[in-house]
Protein backbone atom coordinates (compact mmCIF):
# COMPACT_ATOMS: atom_id res chain seq x y z
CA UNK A 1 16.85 -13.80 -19.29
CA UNK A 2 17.48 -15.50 -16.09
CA UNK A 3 13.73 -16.19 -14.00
CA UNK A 4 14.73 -14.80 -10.55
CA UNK A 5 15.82 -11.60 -12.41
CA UNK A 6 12.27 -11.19 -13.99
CA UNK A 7 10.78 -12.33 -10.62
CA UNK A 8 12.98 -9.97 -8.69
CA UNK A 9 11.30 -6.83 -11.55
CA UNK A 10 8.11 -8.40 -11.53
CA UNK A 11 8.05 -7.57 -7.96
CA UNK A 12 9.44 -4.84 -7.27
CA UNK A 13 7.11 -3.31 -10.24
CA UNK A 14 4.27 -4.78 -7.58
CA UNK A 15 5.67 -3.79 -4.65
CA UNK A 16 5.70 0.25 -5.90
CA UNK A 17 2.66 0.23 -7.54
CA UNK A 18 1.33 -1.11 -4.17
CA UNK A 19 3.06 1.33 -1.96
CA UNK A 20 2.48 4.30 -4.13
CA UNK A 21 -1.43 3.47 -4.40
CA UNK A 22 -1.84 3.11 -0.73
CA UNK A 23 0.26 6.24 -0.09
CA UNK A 24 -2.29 8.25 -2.90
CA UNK A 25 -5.09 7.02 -1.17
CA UNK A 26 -3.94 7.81 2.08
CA UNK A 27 -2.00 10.97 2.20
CA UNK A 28 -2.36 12.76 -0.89
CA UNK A 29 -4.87 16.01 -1.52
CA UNK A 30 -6.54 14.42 -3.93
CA UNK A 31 -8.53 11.74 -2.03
CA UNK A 32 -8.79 13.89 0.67
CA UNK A 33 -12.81 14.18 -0.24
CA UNK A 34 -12.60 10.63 -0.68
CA UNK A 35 -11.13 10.59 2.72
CA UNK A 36 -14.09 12.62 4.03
CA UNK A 37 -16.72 10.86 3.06
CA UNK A 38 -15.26 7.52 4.33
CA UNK A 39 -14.91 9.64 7.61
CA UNK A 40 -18.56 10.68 7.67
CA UNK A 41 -19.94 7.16 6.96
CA UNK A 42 -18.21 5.42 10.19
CA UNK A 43 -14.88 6.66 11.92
CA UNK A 44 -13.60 3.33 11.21
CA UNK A 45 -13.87 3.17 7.21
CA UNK A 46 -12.14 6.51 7.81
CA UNK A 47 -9.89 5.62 9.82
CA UNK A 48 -8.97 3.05 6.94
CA UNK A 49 -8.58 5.18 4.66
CA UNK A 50 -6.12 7.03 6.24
CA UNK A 51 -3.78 4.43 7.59
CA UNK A 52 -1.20 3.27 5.15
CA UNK A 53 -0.67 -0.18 6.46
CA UNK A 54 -4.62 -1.10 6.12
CA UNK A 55 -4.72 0.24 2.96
CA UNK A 56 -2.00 -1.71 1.79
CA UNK A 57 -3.69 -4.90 2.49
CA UNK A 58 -6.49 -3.98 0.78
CA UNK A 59 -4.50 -2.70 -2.54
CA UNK A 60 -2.51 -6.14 -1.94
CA UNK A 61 -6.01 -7.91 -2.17
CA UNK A 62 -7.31 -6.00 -4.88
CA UNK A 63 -4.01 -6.23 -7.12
CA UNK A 64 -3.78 -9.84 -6.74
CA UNK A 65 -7.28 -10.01 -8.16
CA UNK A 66 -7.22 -7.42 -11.18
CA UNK A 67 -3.52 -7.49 -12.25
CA UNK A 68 -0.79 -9.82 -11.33
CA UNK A 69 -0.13 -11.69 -8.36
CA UNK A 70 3.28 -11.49 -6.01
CA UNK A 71 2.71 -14.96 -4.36
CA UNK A 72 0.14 -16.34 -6.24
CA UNK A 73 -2.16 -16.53 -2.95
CA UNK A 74 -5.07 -13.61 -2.57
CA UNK A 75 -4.65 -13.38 0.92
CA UNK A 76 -0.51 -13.50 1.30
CA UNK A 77 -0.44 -10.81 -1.40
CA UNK A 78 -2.88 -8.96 0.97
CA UNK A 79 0.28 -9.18 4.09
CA UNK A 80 2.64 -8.78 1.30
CA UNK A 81 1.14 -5.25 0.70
CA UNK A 82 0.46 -4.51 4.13
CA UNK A 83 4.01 -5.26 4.86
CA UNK A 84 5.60 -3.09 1.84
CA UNK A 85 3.20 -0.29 2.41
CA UNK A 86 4.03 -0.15 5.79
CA UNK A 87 7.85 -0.45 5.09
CA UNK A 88 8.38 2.32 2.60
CA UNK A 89 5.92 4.35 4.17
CA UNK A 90 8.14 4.23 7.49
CA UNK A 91 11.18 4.75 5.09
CA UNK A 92 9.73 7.60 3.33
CA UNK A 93 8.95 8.73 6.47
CA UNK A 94 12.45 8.74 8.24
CA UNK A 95 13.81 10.16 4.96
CA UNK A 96 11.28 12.91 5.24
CA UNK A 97 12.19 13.39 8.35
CA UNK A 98 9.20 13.86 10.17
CA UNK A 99 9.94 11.42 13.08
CA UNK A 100 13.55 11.99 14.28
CA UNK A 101 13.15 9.33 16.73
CA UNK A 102 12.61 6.28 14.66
């Protein structure tokens, strides 16, 4: 099998996983107690926890470290998963169509 083609699935298996753990954590019922607590121990850890594109550094970082790797670097697959989560979220978004305007 040709090695951008497994790249190309290697990724995009990455690139979901990402996106659909930051989108759990962030938006779905249930972490909202998760969310709750992270909102009573500073506004800022919850405000984390409810933003899509922070969380997908952080599930970027923590992939990288526990799974496989999309660049091979901890930190670029930390903006790698910032970026997709924030890309599909805004797609998902759109397609949801929640925000007319963008």
């Amino acid at each position: 099998m040709d090695t951008s083609i497994v790249f190309f699935h290697e990724f995009l298996t990455w690139a979901l996983v990402c996106f659909g753990t930051s989108f759990a954590i962030t938006h779905s019922k249930v972490f909202t107690p998760v969310r709750a607590v992270a909102e009573k121990v500073h506004p800022m850890v919850g405000y984390f926890f409810n933003c899509p594109m922070c969380m997908g550094f952080w599930v970027g970082l923590l992939l990288n470290l526990i799974w496989i790797s999309a660049t091979g670097m901890l930190i670029l697959d930390g903006f790698l998963g910032l970026a997709v989560s924030w890309i599909l979220y805004c797609i998902s978004w759109r397609l949801a169509l929640h925000d007319p305007g963008m």
